[in-house]
Protein backbone atom coordinates (compact mmCIF):
# COMPACT_ATOMS: atom_id res chain seq x y z
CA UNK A 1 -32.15 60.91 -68.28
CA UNK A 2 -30.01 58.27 -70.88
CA UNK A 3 -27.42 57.50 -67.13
CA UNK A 4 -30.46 56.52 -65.00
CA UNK A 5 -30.41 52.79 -65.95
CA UNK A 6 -26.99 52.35 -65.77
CA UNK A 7 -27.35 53.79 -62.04
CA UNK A 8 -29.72 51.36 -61.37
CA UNK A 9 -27.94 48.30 -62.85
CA UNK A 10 -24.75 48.67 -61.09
CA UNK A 11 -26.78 49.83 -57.57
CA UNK A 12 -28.43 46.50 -58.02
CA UNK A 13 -25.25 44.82 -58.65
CA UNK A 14 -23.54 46.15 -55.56
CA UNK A 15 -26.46 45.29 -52.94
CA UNK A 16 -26.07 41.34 -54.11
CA UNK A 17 -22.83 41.01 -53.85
CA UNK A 18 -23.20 43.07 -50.30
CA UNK A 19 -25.40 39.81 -49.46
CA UNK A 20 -23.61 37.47 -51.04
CA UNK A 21 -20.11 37.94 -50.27
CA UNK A 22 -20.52 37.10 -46.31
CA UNK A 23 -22.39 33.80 -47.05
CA UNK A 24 -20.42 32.79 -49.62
CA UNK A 25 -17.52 32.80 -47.16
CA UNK A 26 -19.47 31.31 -44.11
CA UNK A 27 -20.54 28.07 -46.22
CA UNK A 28 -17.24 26.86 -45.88
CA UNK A 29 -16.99 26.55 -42.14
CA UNK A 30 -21.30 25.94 -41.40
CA UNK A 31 -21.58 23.11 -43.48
CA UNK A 32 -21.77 20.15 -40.72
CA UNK A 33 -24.46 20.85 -38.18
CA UNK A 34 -23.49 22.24 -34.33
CA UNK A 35 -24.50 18.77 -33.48
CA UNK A 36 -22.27 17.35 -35.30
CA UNK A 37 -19.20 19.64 -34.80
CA UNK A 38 -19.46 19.13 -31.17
CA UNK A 39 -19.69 15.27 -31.42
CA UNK A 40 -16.26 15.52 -33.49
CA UNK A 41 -14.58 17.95 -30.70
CA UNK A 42 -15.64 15.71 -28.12
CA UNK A 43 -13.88 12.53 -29.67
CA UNK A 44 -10.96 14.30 -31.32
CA UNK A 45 -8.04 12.03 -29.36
CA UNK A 46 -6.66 13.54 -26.25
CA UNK A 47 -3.02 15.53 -26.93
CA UNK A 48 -0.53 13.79 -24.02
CA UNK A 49 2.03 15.89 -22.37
CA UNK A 50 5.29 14.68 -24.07
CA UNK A 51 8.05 13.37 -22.31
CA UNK A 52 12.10 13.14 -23.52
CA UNK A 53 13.08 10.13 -26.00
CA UNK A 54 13.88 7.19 -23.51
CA UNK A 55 16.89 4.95 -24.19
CA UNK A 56 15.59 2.16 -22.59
CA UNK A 57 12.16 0.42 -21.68
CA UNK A 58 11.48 -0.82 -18.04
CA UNK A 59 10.40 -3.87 -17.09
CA UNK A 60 7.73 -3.43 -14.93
CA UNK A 61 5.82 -6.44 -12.83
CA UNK A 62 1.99 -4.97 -12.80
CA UNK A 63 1.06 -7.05 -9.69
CA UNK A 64 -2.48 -6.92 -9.81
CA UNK A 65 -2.72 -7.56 -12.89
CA UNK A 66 0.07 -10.02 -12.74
CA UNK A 67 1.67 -9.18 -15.68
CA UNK A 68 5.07 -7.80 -17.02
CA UNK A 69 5.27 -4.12 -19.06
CA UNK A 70 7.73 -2.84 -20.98
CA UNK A 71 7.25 0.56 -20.36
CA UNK A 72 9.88 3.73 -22.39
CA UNK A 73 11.92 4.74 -19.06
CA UNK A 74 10.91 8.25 -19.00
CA UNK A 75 6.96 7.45 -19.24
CA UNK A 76 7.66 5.16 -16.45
CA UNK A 77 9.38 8.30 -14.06
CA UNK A 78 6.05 9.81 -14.60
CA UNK A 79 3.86 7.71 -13.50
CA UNK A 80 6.15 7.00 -10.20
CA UNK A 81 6.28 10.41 -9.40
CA UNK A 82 2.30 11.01 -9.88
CA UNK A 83 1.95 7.99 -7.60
CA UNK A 84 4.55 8.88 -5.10
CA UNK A 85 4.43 12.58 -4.59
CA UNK A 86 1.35 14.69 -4.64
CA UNK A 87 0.87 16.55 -7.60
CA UNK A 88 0.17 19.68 -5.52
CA UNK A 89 3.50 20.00 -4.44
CA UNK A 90 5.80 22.57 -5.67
CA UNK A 91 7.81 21.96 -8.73
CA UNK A 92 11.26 21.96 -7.54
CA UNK A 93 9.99 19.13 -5.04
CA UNK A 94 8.48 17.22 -8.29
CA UNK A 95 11.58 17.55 -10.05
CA UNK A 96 14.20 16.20 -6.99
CA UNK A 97 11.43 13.28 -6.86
CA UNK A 98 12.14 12.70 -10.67
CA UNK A 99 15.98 12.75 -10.29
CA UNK A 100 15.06 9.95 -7.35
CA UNK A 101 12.90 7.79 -9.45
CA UNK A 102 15.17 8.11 -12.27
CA UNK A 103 18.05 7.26 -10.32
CA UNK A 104 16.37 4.63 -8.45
CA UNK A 105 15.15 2.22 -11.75
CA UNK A 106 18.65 2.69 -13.36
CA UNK A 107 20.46 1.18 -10.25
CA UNK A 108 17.93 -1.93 -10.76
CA UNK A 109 18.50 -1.95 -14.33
CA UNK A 110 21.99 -2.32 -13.63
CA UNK A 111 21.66 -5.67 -11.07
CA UNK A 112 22.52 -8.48 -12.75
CA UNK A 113 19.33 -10.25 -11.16
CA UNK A 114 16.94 -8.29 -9.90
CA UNK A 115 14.89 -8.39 -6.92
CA UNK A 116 11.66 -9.76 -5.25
CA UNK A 117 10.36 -9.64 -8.86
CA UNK A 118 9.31 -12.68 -11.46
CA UNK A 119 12.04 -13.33 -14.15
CA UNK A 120 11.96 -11.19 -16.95
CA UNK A 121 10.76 -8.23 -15.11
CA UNK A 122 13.39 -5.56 -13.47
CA UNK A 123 10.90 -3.82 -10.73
CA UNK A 124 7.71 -4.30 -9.27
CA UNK A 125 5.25 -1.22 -9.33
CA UNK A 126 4.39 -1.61 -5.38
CA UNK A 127 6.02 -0.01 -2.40
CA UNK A 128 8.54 -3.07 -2.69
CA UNK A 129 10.22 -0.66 -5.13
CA UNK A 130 8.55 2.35 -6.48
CA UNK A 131 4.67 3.01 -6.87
CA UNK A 132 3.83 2.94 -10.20
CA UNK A 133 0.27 3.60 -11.78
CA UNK A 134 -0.19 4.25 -15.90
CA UNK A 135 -2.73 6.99 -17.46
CA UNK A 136 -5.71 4.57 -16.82
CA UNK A 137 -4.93 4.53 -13.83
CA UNK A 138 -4.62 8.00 -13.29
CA UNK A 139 -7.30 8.87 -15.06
CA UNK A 140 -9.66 6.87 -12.46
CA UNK A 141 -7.78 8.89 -9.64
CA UNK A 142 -8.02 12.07 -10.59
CA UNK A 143 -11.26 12.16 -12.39
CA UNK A 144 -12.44 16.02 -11.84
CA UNK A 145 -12.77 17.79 -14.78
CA UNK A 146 -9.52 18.74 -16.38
CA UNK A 147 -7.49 17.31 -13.08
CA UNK A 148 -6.09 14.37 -14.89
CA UNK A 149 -4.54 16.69 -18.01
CA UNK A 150 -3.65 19.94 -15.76
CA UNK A 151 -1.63 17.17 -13.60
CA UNK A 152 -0.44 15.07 -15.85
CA UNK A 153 0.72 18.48 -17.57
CA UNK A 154 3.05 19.19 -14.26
CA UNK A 155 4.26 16.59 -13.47
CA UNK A 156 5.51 15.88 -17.45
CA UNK A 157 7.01 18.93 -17.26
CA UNK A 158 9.52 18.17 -13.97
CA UNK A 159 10.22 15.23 -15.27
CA UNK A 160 11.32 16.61 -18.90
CA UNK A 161 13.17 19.44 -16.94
CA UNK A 162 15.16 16.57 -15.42
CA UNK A 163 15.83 14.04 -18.13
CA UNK A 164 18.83 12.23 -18.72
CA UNK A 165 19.59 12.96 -15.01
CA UNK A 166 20.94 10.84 -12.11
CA UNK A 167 22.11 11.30 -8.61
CA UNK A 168 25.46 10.03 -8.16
CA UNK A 169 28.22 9.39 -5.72
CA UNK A 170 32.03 8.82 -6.11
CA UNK A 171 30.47 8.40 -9.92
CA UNK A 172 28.00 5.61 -9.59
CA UNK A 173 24.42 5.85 -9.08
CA UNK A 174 23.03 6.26 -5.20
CA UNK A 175 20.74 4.13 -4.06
CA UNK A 176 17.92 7.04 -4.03
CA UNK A 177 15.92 6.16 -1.03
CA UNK A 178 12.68 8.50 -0.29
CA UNK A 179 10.00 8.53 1.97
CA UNK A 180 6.67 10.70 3.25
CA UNK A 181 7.30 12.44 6.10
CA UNK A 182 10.04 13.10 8.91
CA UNK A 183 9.54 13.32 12.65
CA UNK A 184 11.68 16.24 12.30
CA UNK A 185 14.92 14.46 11.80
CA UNK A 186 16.09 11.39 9.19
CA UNK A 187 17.44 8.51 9.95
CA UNK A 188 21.07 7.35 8.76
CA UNK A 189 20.74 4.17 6.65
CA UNK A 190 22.01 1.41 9.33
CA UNK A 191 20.16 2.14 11.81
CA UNK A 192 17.32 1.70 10.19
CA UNK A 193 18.55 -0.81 7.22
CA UNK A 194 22.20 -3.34 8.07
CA UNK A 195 24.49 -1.47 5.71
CA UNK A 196 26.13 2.28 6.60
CA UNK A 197 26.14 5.13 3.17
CA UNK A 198 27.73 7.52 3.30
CA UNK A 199 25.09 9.75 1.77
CA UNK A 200 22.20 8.77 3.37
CA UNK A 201 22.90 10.17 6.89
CA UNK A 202 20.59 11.83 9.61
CA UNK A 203 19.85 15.49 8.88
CA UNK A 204 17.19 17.91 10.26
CA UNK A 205 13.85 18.48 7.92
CA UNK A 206 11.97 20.89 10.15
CA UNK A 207 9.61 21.35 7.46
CA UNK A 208 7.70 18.30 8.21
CA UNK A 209 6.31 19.31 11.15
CA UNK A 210 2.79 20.35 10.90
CA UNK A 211 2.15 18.71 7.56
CA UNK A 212 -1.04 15.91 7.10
CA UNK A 213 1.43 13.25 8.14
CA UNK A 214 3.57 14.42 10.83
CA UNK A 215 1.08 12.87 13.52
CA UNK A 216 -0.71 9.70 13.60
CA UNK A 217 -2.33 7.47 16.72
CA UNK A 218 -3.45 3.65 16.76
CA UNK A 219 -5.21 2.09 19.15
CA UNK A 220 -5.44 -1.78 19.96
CA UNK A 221 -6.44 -4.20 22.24
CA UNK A 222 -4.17 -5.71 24.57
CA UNK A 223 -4.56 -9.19 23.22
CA UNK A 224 -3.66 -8.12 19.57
CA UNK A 225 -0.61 -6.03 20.95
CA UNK A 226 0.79 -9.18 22.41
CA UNK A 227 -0.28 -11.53 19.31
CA UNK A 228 1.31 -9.47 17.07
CA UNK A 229 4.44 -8.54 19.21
CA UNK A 230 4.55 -12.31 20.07
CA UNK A 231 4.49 -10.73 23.88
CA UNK A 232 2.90 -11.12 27.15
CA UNK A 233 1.75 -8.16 29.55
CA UNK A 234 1.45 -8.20 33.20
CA UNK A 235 -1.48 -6.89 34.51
CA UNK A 236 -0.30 -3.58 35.47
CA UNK A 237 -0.25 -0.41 33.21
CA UNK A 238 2.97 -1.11 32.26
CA UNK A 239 3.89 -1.60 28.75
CA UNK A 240 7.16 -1.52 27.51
CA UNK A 241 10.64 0.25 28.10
CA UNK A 242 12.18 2.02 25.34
CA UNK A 243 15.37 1.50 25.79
CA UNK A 244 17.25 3.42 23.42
CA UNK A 245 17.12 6.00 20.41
CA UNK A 246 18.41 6.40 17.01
CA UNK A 247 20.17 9.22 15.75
CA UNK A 248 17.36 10.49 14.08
CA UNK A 249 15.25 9.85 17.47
CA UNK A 250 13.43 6.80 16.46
CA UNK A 251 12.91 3.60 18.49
CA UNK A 252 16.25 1.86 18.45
CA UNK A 253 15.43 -1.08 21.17
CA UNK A 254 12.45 -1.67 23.18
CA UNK A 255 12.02 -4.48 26.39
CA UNK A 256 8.54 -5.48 26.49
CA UNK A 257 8.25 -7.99 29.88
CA UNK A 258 11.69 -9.40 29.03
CA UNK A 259 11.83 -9.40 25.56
CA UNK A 260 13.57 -6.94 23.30
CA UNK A 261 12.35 -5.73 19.61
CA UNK A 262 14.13 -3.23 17.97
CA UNK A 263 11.90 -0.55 16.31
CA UNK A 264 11.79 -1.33 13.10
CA UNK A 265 10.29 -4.66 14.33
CA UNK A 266 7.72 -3.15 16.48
CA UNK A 267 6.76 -0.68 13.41
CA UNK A 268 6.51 -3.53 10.93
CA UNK A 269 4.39 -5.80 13.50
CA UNK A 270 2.34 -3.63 14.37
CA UNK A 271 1.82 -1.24 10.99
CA UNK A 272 2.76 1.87 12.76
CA UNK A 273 3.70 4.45 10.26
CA UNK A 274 7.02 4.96 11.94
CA UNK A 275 9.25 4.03 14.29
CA UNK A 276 9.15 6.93 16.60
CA UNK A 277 6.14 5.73 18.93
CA UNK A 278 5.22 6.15 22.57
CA UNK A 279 2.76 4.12 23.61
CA UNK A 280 0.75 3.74 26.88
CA UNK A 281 -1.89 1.31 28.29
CA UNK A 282 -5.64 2.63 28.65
CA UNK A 283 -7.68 -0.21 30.17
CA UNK A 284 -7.94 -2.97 27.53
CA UNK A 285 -6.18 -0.94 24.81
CA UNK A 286 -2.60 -0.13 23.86
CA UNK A 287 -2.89 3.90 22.41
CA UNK A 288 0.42 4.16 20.45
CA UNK A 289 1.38 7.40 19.01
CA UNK A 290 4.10 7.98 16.01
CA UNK A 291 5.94 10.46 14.64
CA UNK A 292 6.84 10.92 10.54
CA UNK A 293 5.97 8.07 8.30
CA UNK A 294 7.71 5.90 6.47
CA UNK A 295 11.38 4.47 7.35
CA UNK A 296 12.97 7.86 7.35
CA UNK A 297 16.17 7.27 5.04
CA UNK A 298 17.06 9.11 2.30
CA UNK A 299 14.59 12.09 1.33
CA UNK A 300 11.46 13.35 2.75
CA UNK A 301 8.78 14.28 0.36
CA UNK A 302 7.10 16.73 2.89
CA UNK A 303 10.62 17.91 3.20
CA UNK A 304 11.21 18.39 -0.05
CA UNK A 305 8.14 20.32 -0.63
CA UNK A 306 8.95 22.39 2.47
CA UNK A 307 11.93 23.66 1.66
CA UNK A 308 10.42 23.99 -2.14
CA UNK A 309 7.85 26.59 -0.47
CA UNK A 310 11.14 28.39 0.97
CA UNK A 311 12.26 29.07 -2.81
CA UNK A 312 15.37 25.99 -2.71
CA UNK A 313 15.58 24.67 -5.59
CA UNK A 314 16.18 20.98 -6.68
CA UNK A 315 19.45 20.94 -6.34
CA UNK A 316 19.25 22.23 -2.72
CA UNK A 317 16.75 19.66 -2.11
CA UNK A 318 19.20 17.18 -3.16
CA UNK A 319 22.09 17.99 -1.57
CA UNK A 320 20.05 18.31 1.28
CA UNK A 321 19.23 15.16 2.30
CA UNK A 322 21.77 13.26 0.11
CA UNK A 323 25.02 13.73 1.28
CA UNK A 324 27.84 15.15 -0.99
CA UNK A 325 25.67 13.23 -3.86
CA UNK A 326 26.18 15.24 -7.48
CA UNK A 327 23.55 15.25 -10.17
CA UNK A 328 25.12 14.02 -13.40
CA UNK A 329 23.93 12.41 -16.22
CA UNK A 330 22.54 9.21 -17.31
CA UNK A 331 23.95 8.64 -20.77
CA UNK A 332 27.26 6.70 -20.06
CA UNK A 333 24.76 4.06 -17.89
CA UNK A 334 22.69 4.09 -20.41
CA UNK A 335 24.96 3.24 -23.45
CA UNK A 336 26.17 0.43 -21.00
CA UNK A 337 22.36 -1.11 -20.96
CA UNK A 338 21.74 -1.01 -24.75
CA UNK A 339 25.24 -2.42 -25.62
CA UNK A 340 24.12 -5.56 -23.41
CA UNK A 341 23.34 -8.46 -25.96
């Protein structure tokens, strides 16, 4: 009977430290409300995708804002390529698009004076140059929940995968022109621009076809045709003769009672989204129809993501649809910029 107590005590002792043990541990991480840990998850600051160490800062003319940024050079490739290529696309397109808008702001960094821009500022962030938006910006765009971070996320990643990268050719950097879609074919630079390079010639992209933008039809009255065109119609159904084609099967020339336009003309006059059209007249209406959009030089975005789809990779892409055009690197442009005084 004397080892009954004893029993008891440490029984006792063990069932409260059984209770006590847990809690004693829980305190630790219960002791702000759910109300209050939720409030601090919801403001804890938002973890950006990080992007390579950038050399240099751009200069970039915000023109609604009217305003000049300075913005680090590889921040500034990612928010060209989410506003110039569809962050749906596949990610060897996203990353030849990087290599583009990389290469394309270093050849303006380079110009002594740059262009169709206000002093002090090196590029515009309009279709003058490249489309620029910042994460404001892209926030307001792609505001589902979790789209602007899943995106962002993507796109950061083709353009890290591609830093310190350039297109070149005979060792200087190409002038990297892009554009949406193909009408099956591009265009070599001077028939579309004045000068001939040697890289940007007239290739097949086959993978345009059938894509959003392949496809697009305008219709206007006959008195705005001729206003804009600067033109007068008979009264016939007559409209125009085409007169010739491009190598990539644009308009070349048109004769329009008399007077000749070339394409480009005609597209720009009339905001046609290329310069492949056929037109004819419907009563008091001109229905024109195009083919592609944009000026077709260079590389096709559609294209890109096309062959992208077909398992190419980048460097297909790029060889592709710039001729004999190597992708090097950056640095020895670089050092050049940051040894300027």
């Amino acid at each position: 009977m004397r080892n009954v107590k004893p029993i008891i005590v440490l029984t006792s002792i063990l069932f409260v430290m059984v209770i006590m043990v847990p809690a004693l541990l829980v305190i630790p991480f219960t002791d702000k409300g759910s109300g209050q840990l939720a409030e601090e998850l919801q403001n804890k600051p938002e973890v950006q995708p990080t992007v390579a160490e950038s050399p240099v800062d751009v200069a970039v003319y915000r023109a609604h804002k009217e305003v000049i940024e300075n913005i680090p050079l590889e921040e500034y490739v990612v928010g060209v390529v989410a506003s110039e290529m569809p962050a749906e696309f596949e990610e060897e397109a996203l990353m030849a698009q990087a290599l583009a808008a990389r290469t394309f702001v270093l050849k303006h960094l380079m110009l002594e004076e740059p262009i169709g821009v206000p002093e002090g500022a090196v590029v515009s962030d309009t279709v003058n140059h490249q489309v620029y938006k910042g994460p404001e910006e892209l926030k307001a765009q792609w505001n589902e929940p979790g789209e602007y971070e899943a995106k962002l996320a993507k796109i950061t990643a083709a353009v890290r995968a591609t830093a310190g990268k350039i297109l070149t050719y005979n060792n200087e950097p190409i002038t990297a022109s892009f554009f949406s879609t193909s009408n099956g074919q591009t265009e070599n630079s001077e028939e579309y621009w004045q000068n001939e390079i040697p890289y940007l010639r007239s290739v097949a992209s086959p993978w345009d076809i059938n894509t959003p933008k392949y496809l697009d039809q305008v219709s206007l009255t006959v008195a705005d045709f001729q206003n804009r065109l600067g033109v007068s119609l008979g009264a016939g159904t007559e409209v125009g003769k085409i007169i010739s084609r491009t190598t990539g099967n644009r308009v070349s020339k048109v004769e329009i009672n008399g007077k000749q336009l070339t394409g480009r003309e005609v597209r720009e006059m009339l905001k046609l989204q290329s310069s492949d059209f056929t037109w004819e007249r419907k009563g008091d209406n001109i229905v024109i129809t195009t083919k592609g959009y944009g000026h077709g030089v260079g590389m096709s975005q559609y294209g890109a993501n096309g062959m992208a789809l077909q398992g190419k990779k980048h460097p297909d892409i790029i060889a592709h649809y710039y001729k004999d055009v190597q992708i090097g690197n950056a640095e020895q442009y670089l050092t050049k910029l940051t040894a300027k005084p």
